[in-house]
C-alpha atoms as a PDB file:
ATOM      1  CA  UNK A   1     -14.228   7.624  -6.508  1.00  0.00           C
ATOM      2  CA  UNK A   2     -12.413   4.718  -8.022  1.00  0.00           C
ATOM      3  CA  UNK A   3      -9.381   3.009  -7.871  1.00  0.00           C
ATOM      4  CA  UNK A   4      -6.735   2.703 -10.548  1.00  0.00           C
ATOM      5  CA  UNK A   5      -4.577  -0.502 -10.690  1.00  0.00           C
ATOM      6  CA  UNK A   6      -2.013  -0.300 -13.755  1.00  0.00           C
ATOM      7  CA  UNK A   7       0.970  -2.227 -14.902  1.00  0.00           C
ATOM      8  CA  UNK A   8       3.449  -2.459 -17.798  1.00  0.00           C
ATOM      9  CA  UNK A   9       2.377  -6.264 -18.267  1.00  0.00           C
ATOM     10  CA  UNK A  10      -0.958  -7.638 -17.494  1.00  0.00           C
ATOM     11  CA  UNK A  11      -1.659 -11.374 -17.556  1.00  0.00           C
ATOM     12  CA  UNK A  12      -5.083 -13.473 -17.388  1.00  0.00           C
ATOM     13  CA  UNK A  13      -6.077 -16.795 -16.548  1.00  0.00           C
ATOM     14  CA  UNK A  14      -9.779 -16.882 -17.054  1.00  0.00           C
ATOM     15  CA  UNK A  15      -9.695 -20.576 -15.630  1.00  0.00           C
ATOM     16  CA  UNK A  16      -9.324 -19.303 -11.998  1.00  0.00           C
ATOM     17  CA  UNK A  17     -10.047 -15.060 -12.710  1.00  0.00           C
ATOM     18  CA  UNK A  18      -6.552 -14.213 -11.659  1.00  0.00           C
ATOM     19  CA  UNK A  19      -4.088 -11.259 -12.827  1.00  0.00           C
ATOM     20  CA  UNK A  20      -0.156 -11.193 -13.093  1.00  0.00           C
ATOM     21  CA  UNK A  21       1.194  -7.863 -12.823  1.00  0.00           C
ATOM     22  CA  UNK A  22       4.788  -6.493 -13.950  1.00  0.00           C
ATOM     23  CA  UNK A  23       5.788  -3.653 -12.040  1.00  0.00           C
ATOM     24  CA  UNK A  24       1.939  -2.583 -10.547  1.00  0.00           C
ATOM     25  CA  UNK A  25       0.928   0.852  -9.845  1.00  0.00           C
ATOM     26  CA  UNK A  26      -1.868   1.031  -7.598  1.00  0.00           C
ATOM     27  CA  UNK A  27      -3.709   4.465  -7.216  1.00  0.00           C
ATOM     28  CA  UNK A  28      -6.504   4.335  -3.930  1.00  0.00           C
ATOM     29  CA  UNK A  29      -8.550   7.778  -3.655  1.00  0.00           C
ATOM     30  CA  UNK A  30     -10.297   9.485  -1.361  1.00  0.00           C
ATOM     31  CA  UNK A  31     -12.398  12.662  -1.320  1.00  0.00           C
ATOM     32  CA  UNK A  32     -10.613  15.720  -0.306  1.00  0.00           C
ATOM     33  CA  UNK A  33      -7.734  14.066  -0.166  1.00  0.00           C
ATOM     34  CA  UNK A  34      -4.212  13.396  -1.860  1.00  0.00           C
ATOM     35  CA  UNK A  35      -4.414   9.796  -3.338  1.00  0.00           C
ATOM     36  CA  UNK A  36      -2.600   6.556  -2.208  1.00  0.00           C
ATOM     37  CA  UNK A  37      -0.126   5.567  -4.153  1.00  0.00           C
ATOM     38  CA  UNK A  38       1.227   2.066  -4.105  1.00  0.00           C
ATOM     39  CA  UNK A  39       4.078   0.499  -6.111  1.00  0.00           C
ATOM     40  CA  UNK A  40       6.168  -3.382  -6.515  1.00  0.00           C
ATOM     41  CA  UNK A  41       8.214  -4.831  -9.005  1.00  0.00           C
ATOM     42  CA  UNK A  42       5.613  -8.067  -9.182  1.00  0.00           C
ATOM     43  CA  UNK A  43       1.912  -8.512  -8.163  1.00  0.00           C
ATOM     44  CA  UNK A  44      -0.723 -11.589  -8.317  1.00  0.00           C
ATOM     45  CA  UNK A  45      -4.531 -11.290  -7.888  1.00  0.00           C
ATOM     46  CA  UNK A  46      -7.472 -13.528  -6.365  1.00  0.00           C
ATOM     47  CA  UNK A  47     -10.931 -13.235  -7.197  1.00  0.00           C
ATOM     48  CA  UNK A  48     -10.445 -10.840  -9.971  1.00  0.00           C
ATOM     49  CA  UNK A  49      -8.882  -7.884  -8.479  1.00  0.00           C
ATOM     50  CA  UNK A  50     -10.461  -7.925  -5.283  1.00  0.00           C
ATOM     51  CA  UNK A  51      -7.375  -8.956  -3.743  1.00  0.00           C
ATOM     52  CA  UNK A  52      -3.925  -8.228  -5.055  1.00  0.00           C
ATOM     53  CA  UNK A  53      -0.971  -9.709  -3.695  1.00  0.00           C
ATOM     54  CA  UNK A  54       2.329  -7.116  -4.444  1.00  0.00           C
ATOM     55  CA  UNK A  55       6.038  -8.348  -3.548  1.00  0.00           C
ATOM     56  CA  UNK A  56       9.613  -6.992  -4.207  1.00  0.00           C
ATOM     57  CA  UNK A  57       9.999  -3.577  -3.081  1.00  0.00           C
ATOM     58  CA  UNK A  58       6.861  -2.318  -1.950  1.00  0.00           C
ATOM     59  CA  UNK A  59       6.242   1.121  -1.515  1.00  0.00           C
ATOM     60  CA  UNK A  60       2.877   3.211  -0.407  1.00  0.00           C
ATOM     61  CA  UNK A  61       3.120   6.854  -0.482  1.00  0.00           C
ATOM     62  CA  UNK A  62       0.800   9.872  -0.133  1.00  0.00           C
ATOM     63  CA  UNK A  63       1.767  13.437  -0.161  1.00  0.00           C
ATOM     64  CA  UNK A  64       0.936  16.163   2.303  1.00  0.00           C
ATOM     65  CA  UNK A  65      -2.645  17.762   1.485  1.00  0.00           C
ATOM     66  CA  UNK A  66      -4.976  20.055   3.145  1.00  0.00           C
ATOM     67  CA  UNK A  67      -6.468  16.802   5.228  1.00  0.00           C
ATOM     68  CA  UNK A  68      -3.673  15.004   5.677  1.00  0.00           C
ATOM     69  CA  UNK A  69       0.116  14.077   6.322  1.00  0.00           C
ATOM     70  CA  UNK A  70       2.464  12.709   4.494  1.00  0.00           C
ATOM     71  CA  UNK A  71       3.026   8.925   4.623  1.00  0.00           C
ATOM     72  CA  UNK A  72       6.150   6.724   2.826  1.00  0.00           C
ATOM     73  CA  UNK A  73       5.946   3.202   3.836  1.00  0.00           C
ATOM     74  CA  UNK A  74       8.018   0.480   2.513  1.00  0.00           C
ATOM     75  CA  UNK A  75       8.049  -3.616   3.181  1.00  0.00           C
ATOM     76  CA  UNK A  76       8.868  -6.625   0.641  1.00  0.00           C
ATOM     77  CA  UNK A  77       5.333  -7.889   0.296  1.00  0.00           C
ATOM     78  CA  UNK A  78       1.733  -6.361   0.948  1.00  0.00           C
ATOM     79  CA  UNK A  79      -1.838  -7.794   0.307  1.00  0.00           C
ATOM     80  CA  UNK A  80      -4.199  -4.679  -1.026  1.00  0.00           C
ATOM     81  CA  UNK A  81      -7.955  -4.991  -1.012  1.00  0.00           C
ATOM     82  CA  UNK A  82      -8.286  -2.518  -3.456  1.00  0.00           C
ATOM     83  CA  UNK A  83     -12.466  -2.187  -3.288  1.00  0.00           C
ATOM     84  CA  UNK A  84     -12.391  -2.292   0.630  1.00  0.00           C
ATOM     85  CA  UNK A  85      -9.259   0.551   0.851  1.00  0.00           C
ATOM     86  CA  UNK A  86      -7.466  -1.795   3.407  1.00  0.00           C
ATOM     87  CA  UNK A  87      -3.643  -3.329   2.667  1.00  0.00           C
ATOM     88  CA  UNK A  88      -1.814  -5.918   5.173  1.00  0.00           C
ATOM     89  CA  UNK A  89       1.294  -7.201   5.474  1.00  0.00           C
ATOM     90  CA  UNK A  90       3.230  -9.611   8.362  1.00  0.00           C
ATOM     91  CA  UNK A  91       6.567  -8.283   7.253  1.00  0.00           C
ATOM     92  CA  UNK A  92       8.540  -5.408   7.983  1.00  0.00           C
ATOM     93  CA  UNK A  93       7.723  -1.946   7.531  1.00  0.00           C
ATOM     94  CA  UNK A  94       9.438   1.297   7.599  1.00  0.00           C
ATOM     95  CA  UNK A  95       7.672   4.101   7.692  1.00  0.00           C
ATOM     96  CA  UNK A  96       8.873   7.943   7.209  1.00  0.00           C
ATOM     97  CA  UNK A  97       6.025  10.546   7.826  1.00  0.00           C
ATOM     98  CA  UNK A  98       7.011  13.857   8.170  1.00  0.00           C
ATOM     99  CA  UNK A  99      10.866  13.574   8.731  1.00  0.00           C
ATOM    100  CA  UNK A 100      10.499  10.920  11.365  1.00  0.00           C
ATOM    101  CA  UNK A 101      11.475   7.528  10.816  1.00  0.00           C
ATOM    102  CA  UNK A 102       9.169   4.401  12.693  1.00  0.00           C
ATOM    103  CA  UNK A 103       9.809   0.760  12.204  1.00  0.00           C
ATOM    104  CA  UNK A 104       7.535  -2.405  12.976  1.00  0.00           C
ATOM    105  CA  UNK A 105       6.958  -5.885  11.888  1.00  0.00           C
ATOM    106  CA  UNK A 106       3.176  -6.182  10.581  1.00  0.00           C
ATOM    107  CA  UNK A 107       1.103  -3.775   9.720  1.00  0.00           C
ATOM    108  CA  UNK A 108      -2.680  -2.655   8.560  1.00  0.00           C
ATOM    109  CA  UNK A 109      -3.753   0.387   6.795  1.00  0.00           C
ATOM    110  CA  UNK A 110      -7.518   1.668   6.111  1.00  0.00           C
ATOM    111  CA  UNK A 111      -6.896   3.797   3.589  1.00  0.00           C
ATOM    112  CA  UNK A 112     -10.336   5.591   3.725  1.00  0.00           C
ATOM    113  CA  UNK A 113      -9.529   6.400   7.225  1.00  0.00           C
ATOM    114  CA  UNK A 114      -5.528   6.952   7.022  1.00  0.00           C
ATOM    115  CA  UNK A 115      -5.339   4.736  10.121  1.00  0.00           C
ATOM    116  CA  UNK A 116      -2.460   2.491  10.162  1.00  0.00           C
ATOM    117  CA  UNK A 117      -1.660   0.067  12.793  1.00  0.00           C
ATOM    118  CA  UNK A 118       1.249  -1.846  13.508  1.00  0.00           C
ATOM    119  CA  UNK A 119       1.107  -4.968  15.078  1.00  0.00           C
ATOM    120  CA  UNK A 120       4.979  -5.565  16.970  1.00  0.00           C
ATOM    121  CA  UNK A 121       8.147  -4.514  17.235  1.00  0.00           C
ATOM    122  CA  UNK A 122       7.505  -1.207  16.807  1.00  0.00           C
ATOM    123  CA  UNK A 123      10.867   1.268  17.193  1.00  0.00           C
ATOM    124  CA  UNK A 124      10.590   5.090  16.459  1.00  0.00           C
ATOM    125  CA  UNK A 125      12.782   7.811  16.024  1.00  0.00           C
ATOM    126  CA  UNK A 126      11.429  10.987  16.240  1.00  0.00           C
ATOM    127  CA  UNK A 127      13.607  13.895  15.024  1.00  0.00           C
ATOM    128  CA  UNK A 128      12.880  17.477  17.406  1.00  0.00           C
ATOM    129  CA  UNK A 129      13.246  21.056  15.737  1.00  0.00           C
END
């Protein structure tokens, strides 16, 4: 399946094949699955867009499906590799899946496998039924 990277202003500079995005919308799928979807208020690509770089409320979300949970993560600034389905970031994260609330500083995501590690700090608060 593809990806789907739009924006309400798209910029070019063919001297260096690099994008400027206004408020990017970044849609990652999977098969079987619900689709990533990730969102900033500013974005900047290398290489074409092999690697975007998003900033200024960042937010990656996928809903609950029949394979998998429900994810809301949110930092300041996140590199996506759109055509590997991987996204990093050294920054804080939040993340709320499923009610419960974790915190960390760094992260990775796979998005093909839904793995996401976090690389320090990590605090968690864990809400029980």
């Amino acid at each position: 399946m593809h990806n789907c990277i739009r924006t309400k202003k798209l910029t070019h500079f063919a001297t260096n094949n690099a994008y400027l995005f206004k408020k990017p919308r970044i849609t990652i799928y999977n098969k079987n699955e619900k689709p990533w979807k990730i969102t900033a208020k500013k974005g900047k690509s290398k290489n074409g867009k092999t690697e975007v770089h998003l900033h200024g409320n960042v937010k990656i979300i996928r809903e609950a499906g029949i394979n998998n949970t429900d994810f809301d993560i949110a930092t300041n600034a996140l590199t996506v590799y759109p055509d590997v389905k991987f996204a990093e970031t050294k920054l804080p994260v939040t993340i709320v899946q499923s009610g419960n609330i974790t915190k960390a500083v760094g992260a990775e995501l796979d998005f093909k496998t839904g793995l996401l590690k976090l690389l320090s700090k990590i605090k968690a608060i864990y809400q029980v039924n």
